[in-house]
C-alpha atoms as a PDB file:
ATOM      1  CA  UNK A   1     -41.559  98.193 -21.956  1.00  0.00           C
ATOM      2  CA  UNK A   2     -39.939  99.155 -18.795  1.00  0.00           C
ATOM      3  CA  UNK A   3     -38.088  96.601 -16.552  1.00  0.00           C
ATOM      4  CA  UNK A   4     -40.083  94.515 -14.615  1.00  0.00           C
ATOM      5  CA  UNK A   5     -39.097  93.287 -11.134  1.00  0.00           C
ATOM      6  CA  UNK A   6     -37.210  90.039 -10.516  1.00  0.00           C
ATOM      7  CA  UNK A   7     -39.071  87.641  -9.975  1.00  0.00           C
ATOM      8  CA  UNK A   8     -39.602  85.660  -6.892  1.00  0.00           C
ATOM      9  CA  UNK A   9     -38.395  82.121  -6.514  1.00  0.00           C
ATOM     10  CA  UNK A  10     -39.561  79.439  -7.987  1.00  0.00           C
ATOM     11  CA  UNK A  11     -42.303  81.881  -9.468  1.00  0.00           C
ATOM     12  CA  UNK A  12     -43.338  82.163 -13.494  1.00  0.00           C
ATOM     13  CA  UNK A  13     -40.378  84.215 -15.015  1.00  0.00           C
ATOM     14  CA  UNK A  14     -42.216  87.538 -14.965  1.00  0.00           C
ATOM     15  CA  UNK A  15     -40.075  89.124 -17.770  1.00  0.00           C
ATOM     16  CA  UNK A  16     -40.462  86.163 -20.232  1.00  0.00           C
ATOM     17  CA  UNK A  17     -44.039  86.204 -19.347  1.00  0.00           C
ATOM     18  CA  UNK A  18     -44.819  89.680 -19.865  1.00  0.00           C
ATOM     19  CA  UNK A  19     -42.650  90.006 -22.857  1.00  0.00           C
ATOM     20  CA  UNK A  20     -44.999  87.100 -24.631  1.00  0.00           C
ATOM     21  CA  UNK A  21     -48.140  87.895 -23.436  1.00  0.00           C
ATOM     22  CA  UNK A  22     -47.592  91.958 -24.320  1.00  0.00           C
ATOM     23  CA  UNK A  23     -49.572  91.815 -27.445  1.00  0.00           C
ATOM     24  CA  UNK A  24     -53.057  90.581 -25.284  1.00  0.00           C
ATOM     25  CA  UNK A  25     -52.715  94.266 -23.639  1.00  0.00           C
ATOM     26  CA  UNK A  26     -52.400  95.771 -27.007  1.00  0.00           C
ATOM     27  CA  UNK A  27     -54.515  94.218 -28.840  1.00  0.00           C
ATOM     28  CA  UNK A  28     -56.935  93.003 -26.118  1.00  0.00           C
ATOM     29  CA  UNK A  29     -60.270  93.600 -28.885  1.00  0.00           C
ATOM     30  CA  UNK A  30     -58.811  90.471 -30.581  1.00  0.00           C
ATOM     31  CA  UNK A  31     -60.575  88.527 -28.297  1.00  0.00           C
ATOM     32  CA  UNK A  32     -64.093  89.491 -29.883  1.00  0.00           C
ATOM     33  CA  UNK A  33     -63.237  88.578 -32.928  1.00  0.00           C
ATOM     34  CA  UNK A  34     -60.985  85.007 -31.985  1.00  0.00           C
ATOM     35  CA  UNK A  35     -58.858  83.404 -29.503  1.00  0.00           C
ATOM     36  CA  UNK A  36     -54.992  82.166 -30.154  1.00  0.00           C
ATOM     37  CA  UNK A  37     -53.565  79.903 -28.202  1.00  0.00           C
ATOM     38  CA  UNK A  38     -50.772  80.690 -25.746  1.00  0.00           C
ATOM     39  CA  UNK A  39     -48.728  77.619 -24.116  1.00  0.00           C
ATOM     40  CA  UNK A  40     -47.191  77.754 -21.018  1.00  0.00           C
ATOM     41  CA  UNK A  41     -44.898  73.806 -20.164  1.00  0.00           C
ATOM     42  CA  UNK A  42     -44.093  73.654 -16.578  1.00  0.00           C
ATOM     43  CA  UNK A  43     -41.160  72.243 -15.907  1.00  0.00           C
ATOM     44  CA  UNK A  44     -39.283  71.140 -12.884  1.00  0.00           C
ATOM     45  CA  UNK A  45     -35.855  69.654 -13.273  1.00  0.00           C
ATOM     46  CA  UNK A  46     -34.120  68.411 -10.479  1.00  0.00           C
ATOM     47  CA  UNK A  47     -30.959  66.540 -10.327  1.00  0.00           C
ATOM     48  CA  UNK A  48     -30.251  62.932 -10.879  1.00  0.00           C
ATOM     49  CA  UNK A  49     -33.248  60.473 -10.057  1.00  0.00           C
ATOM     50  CA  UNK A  50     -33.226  59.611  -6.791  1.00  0.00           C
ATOM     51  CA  UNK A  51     -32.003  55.824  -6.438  1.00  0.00           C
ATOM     52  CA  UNK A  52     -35.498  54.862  -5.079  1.00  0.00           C
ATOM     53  CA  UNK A  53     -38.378  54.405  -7.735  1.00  0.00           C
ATOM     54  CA  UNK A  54     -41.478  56.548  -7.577  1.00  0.00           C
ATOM     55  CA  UNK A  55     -43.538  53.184  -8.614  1.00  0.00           C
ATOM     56  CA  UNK A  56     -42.330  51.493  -5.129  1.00  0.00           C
ATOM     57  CA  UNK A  57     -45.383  50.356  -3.224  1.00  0.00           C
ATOM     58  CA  UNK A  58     -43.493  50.899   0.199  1.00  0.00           C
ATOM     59  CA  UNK A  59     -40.191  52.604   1.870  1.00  0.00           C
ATOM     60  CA  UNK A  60     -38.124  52.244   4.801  1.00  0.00           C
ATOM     61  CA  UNK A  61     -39.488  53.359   8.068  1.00  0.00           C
ATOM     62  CA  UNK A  62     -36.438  55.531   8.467  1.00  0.00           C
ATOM     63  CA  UNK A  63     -36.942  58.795   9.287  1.00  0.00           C
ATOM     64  CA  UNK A  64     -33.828  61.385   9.273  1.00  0.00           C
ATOM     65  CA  UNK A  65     -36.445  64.637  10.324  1.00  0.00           C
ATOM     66  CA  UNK A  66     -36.352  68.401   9.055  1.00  0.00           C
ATOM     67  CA  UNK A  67     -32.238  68.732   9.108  1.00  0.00           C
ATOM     68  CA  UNK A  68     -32.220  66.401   6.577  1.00  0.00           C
ATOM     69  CA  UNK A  69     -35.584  67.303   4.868  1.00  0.00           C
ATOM     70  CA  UNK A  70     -34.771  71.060   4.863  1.00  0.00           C
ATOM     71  CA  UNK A  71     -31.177  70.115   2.933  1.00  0.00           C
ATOM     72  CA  UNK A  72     -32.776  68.470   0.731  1.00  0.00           C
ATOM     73  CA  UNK A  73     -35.224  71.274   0.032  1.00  0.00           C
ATOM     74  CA  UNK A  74     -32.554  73.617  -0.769  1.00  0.00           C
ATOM     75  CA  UNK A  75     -30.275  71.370  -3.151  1.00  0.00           C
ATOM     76  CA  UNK A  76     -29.391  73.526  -6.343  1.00  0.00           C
ATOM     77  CA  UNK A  77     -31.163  72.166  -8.734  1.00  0.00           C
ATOM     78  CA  UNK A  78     -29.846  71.699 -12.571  1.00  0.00           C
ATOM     79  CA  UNK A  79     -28.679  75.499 -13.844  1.00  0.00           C
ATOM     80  CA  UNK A  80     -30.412  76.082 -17.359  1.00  0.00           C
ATOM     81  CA  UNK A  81     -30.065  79.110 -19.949  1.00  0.00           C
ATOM     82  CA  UNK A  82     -33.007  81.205 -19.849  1.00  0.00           C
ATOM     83  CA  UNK A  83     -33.729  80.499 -23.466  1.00  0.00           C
ATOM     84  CA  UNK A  84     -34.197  77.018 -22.824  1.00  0.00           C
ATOM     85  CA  UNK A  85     -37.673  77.363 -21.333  1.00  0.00           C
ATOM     86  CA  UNK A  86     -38.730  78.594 -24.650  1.00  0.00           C
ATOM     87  CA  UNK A  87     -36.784  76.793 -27.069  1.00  0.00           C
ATOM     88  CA  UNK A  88     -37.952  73.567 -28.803  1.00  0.00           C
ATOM     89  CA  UNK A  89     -35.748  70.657 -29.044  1.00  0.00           C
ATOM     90  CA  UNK A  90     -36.826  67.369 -29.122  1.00  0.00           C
ATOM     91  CA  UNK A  91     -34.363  64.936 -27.915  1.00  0.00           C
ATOM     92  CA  UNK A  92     -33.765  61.717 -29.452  1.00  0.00           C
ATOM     93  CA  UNK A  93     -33.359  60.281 -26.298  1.00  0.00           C
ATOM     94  CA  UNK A  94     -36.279  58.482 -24.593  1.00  0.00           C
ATOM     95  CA  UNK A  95     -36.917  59.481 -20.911  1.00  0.00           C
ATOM     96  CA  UNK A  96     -37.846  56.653 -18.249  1.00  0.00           C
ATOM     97  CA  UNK A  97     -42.036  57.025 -17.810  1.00  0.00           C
ATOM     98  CA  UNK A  98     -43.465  57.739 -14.520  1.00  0.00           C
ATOM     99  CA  UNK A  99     -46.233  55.604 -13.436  1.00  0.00           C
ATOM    100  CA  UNK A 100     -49.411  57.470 -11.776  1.00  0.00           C
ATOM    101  CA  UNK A 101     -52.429  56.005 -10.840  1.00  0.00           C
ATOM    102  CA  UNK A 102     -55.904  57.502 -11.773  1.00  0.00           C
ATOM    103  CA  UNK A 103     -58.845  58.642  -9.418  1.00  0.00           C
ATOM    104  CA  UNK A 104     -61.903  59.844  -9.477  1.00  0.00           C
ATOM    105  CA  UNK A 105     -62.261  61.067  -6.524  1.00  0.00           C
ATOM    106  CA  UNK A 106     -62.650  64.853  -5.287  1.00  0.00           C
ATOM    107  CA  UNK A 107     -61.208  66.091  -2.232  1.00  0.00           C
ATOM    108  CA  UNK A 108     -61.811  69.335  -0.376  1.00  0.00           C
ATOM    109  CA  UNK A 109     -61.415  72.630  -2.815  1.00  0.00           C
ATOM    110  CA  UNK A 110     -62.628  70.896  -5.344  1.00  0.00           C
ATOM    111  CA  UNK A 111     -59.060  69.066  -5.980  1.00  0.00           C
ATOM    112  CA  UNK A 112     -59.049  64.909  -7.134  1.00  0.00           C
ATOM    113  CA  UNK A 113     -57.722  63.127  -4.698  1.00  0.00           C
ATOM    114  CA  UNK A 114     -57.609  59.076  -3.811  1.00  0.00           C
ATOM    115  CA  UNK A 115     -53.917  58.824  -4.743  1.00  0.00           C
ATOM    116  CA  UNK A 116     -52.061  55.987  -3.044  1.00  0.00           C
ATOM    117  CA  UNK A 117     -49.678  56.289  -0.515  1.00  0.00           C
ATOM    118  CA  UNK A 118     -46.504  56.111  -2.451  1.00  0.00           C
ATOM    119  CA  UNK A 119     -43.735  58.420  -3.515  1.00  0.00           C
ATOM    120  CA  UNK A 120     -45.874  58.302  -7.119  1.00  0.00           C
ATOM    121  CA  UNK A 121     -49.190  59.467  -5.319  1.00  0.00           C
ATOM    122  CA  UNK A 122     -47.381  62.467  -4.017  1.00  0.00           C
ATOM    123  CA  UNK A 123     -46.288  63.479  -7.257  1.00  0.00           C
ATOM    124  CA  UNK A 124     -50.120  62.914  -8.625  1.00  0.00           C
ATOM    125  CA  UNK A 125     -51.685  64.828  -5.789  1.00  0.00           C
ATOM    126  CA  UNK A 126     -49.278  67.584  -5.907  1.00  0.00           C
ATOM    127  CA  UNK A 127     -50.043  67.150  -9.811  1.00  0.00           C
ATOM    128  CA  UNK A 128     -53.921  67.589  -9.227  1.00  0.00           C
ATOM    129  CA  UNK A 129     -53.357  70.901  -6.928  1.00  0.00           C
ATOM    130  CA  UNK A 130     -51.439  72.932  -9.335  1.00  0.00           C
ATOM    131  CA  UNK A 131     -53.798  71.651 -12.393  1.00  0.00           C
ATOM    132  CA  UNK A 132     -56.830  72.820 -10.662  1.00  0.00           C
ATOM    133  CA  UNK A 133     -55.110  76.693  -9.186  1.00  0.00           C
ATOM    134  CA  UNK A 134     -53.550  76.873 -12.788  1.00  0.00           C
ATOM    135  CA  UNK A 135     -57.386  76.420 -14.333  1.00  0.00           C
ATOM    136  CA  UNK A 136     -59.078  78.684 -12.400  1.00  0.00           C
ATOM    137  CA  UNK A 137     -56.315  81.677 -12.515  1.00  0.00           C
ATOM    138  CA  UNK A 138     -58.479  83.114 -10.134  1.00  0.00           C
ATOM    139  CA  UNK A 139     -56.692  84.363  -6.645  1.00  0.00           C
ATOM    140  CA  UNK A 140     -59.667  83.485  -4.289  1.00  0.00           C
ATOM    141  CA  UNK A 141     -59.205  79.643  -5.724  1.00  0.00           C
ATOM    142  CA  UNK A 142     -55.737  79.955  -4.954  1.00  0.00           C
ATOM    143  CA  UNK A 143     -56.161  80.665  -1.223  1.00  0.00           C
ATOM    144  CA  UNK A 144     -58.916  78.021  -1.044  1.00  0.00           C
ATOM    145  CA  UNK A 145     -56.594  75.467  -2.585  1.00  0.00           C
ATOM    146  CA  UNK A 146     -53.905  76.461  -0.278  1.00  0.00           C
ATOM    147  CA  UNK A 147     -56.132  76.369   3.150  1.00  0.00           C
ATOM    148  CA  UNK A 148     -57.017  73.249   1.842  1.00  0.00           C
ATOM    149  CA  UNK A 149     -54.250  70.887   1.046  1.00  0.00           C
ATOM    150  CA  UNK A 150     -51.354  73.193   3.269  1.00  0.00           C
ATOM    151  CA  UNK A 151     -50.111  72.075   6.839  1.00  0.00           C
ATOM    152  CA  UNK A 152     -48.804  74.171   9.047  1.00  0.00           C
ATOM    153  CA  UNK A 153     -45.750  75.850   9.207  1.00  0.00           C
ATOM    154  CA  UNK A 154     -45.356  76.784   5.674  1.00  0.00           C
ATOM    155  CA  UNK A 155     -45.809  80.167   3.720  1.00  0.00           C
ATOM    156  CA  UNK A 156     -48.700  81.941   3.152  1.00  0.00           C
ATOM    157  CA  UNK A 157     -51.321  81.849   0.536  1.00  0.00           C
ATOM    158  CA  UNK A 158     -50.428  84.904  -1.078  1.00  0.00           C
ATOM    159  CA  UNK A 159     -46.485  84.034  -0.796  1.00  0.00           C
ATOM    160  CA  UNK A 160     -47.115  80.666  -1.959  1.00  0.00           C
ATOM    161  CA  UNK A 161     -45.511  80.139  -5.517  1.00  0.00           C
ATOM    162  CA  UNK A 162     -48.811  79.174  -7.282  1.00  0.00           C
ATOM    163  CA  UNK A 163     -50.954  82.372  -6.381  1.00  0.00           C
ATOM    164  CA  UNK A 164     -47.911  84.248  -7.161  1.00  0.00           C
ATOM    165  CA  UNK A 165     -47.695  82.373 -10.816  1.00  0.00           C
ATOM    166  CA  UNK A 166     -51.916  83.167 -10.763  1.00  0.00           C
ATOM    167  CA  UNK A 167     -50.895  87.314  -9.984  1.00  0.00           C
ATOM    168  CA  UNK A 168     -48.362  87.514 -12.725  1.00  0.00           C
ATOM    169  CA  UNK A 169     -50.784  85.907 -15.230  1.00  0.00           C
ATOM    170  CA  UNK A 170     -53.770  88.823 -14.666  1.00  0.00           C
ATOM    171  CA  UNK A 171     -51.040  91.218 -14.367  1.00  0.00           C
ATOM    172  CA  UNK A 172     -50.254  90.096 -18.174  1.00  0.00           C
ATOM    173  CA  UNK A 173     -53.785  90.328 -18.983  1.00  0.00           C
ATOM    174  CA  UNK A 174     -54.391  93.826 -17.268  1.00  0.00           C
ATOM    175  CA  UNK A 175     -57.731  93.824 -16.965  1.00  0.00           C
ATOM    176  CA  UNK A 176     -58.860  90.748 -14.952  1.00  0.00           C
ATOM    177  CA  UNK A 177     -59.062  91.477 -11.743  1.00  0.00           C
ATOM    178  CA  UNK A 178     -58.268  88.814  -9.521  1.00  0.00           C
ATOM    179  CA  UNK A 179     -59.540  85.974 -11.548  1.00  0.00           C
ATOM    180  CA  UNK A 180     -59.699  85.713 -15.549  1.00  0.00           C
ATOM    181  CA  UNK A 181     -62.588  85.994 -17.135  1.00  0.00           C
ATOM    182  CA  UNK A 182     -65.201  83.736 -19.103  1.00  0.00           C
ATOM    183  CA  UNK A 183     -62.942  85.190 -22.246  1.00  0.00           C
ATOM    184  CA  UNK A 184     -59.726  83.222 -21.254  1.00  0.00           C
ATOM    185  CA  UNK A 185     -59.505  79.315 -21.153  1.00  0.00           C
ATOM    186  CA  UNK A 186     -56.586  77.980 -19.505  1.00  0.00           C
ATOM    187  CA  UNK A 187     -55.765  74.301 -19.627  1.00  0.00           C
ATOM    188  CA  UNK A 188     -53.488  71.959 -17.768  1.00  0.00           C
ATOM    189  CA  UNK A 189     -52.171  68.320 -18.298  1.00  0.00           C
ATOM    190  CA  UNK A 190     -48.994  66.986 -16.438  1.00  0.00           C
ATOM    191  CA  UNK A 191     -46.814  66.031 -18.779  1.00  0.00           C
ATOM    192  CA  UNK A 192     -43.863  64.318 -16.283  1.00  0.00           C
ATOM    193  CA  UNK A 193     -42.847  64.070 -13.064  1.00  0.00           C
ATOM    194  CA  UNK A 194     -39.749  62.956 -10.596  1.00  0.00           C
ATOM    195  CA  UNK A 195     -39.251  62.404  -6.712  1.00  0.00           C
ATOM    196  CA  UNK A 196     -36.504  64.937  -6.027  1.00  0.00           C
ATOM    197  CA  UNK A 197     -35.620  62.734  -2.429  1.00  0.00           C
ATOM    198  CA  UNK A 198     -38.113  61.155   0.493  1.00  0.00           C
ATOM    199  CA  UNK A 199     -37.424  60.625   4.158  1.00  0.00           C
ATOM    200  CA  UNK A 200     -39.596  57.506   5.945  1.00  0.00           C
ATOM    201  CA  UNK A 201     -43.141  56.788   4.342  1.00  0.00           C
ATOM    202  CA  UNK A 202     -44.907  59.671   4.626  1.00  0.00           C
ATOM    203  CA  UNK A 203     -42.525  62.874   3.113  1.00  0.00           C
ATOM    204  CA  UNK A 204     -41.899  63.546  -0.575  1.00  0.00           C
ATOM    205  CA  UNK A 205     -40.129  66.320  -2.491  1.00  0.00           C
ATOM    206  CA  UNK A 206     -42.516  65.834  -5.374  1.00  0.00           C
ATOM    207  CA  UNK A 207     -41.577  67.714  -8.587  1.00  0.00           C
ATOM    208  CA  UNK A 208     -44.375  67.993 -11.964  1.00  0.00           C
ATOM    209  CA  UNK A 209     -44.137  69.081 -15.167  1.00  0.00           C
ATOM    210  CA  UNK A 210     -47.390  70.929 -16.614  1.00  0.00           C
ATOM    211  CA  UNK A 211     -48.315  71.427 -20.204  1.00  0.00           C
ATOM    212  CA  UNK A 212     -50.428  74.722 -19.642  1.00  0.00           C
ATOM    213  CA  UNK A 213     -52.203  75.917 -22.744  1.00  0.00           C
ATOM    214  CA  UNK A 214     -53.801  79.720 -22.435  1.00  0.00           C
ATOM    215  CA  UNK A 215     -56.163  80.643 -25.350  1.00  0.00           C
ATOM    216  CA  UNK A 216     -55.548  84.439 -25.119  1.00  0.00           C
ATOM    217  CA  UNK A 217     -54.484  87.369 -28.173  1.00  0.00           C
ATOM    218  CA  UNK A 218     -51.080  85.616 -28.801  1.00  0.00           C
ATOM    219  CA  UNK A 219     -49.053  82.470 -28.830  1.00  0.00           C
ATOM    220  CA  UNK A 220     -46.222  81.835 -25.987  1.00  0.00           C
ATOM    221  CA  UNK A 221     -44.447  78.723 -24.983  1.00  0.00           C
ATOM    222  CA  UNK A 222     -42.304  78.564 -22.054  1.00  0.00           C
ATOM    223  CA  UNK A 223     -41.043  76.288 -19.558  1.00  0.00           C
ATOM    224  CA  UNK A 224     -41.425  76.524 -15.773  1.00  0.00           C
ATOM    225  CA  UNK A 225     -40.289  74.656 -12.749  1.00  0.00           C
ATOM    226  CA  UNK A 226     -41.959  74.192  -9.521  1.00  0.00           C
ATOM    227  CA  UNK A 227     -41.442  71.400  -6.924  1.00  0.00           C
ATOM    228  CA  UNK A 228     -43.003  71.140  -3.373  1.00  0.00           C
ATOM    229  CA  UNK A 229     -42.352  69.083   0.106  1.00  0.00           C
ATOM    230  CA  UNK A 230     -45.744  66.381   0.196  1.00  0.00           C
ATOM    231  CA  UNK A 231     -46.548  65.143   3.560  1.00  0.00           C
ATOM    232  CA  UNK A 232     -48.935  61.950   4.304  1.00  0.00           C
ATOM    233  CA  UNK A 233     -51.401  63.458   6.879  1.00  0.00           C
ATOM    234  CA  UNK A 234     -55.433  61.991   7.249  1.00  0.00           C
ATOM    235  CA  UNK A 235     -55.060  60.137   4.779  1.00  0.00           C
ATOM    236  CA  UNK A 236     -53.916  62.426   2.116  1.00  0.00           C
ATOM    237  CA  UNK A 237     -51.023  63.605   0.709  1.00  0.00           C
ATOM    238  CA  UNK A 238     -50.489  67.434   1.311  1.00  0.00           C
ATOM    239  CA  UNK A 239     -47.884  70.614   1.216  1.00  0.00           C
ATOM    240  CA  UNK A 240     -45.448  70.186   4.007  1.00  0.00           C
ATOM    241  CA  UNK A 241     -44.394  73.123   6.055  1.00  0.00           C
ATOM    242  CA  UNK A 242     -41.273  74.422   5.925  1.00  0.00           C
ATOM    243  CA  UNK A 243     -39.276  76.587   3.229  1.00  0.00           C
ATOM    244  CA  UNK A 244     -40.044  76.010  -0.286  1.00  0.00           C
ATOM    245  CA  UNK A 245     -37.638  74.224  -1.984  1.00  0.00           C
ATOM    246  CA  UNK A 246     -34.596  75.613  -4.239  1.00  0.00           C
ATOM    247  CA  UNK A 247     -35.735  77.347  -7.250  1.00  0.00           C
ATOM    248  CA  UNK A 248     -36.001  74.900 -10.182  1.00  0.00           C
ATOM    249  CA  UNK A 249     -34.536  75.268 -13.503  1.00  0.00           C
ATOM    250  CA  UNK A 250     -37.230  75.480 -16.405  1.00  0.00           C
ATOM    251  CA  UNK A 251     -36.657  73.398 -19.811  1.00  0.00           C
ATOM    252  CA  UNK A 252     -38.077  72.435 -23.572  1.00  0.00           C
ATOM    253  CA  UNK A 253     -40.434  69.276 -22.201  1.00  0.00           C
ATOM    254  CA  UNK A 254     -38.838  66.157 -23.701  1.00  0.00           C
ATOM    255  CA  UNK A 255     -35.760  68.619 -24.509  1.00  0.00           C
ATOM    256  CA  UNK A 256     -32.171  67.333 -23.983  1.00  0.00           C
ATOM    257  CA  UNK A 257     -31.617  68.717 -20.559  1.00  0.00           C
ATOM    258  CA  UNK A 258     -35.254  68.085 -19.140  1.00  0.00           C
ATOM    259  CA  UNK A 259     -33.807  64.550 -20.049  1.00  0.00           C
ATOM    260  CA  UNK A 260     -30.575  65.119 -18.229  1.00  0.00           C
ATOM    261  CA  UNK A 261     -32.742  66.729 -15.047  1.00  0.00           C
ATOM    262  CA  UNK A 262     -34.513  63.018 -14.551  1.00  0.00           C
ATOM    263  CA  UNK A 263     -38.071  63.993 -15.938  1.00  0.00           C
ATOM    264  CA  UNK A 264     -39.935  61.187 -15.951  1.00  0.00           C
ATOM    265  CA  UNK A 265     -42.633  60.771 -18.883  1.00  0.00           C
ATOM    266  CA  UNK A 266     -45.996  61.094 -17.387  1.00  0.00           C
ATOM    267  CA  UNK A 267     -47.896  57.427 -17.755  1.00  0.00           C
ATOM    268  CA  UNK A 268     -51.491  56.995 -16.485  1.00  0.00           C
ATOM    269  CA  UNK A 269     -52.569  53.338 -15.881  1.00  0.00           C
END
């Protein structure tokens, strides 16, 4: 295969990506006869947990504004070997659980919503966004999602990092389009999350872990990072403008170093 562009980011790690998912091209008849099951984790690791719990039912007023939100945007994140996104390893240490809250409610784009105004219901809503893009792989979604639960001042829909993550996924599959097809099922559950930093009530760097399983012609299992700034606006939490945050490192889920990075178990209650 020839070399494949670097990728943007924060974005799926194209080459991994490709390199797993070259046997659907190949062999893409396999899907008349059965479906495997391809896993995709995504992972965001940041660095230690910020002193403040996620569970906390209120913060200070204080608000430092973008200087301070924009530095803590770009903060390196933990550096991880590339095979560690792809690499099991259980660790025998237990990671701290992250409490999230439940809802059945549905905001616009089709995306649950209802979360409470807490460092915690950032993570969840931010959670529910990427679960319902990462579904649909389908690049009109994407944009939807985006008009949808974006503020101003951000990127685009088509530079966001989730409708980039959708493109490299068809690309894999060649013959989509710009959505899959009734022949692919893609599923999402978080499996953890962590507040990278917040500043006053209403802004979040909210970071979440996806388990993303594909059924597709082969197996994969990677991890991927992705983190985004949440902002408290009507009564919702949505994507803050400014630059995306650094690129995050991707892990093993419940590996060694997503332990290290602060990922917090996912808990519903």
């Amino acid at each position: 295969m020839a070399t494949t562009p670097t990728p943007e980011p924060g974005a799926w790690p194209r080459w991994r990506l490709l390199a797993t998912l070259a046997g659907v091209v190949l062999t893409a008849l396999t899907l008349l006869i059965g479906l495997g099951i391809a896993v995709w984790t995504t992972l965001v690791t940041a660095p230690a947990p910020h002193p403040r719990t996620e569970e906390a039912a209120a913060l200070p007023g204080e608000v430092r504004g973008d200087a301070y939100r924009d530095q803590l945007a770009a903060q390196p994140m933990l550096q991880v070997p590339a095979a560690a996104a792809s690499t099991p390893d259980v660790s025998t240490a237990l990671a701290p659980t992250l409490a999230v809250d439940v809802t059945d409610a549905v905001g616009p784009a089709g995306v649950p919503t209802g979360f409470p105004h807490t460092p915690g219901g950032a993570v969840a809503q931010l959670a529910a966004i990427e679960v319902t893009v990462v579904e649909a792989m389908n690049i009109p979604v994407a944009h939807q999602v985006h008009a949808a639960w974006s503020l101003p001042g951000g990127i685009s829909a088509g530079e966001w990092t989730m409708t980039r993550n959708v493109q490299v996924f068809l690309n894999a599959l060649g013959d989509q389009g710009n959505a899959k097809d009734d022949s692919v099922l893609v599923m999402a559950n978080p499996a953890a999350g962590q507040v990278k930093g917040t500043d006053g009530p209403d802004w979040v760097l909210a970071c979440v872990l996806l388990d993303v399983r594909a059924a597709v012609a082969t197996t994969a299992r990677i991890g991927y990072g992705h983190c985004e700034r949440m902002s408290w606006h009507e009564g919702r939490w949505q994507i803050g403008p400014g630059t995306p945050p650094a690129k995050a490192p991707s892990t093993w889920p419940g590996s060694d170093l997503a332990v290290q990075a602060g990922w917090r178990t996912w808990q519903t209650g």
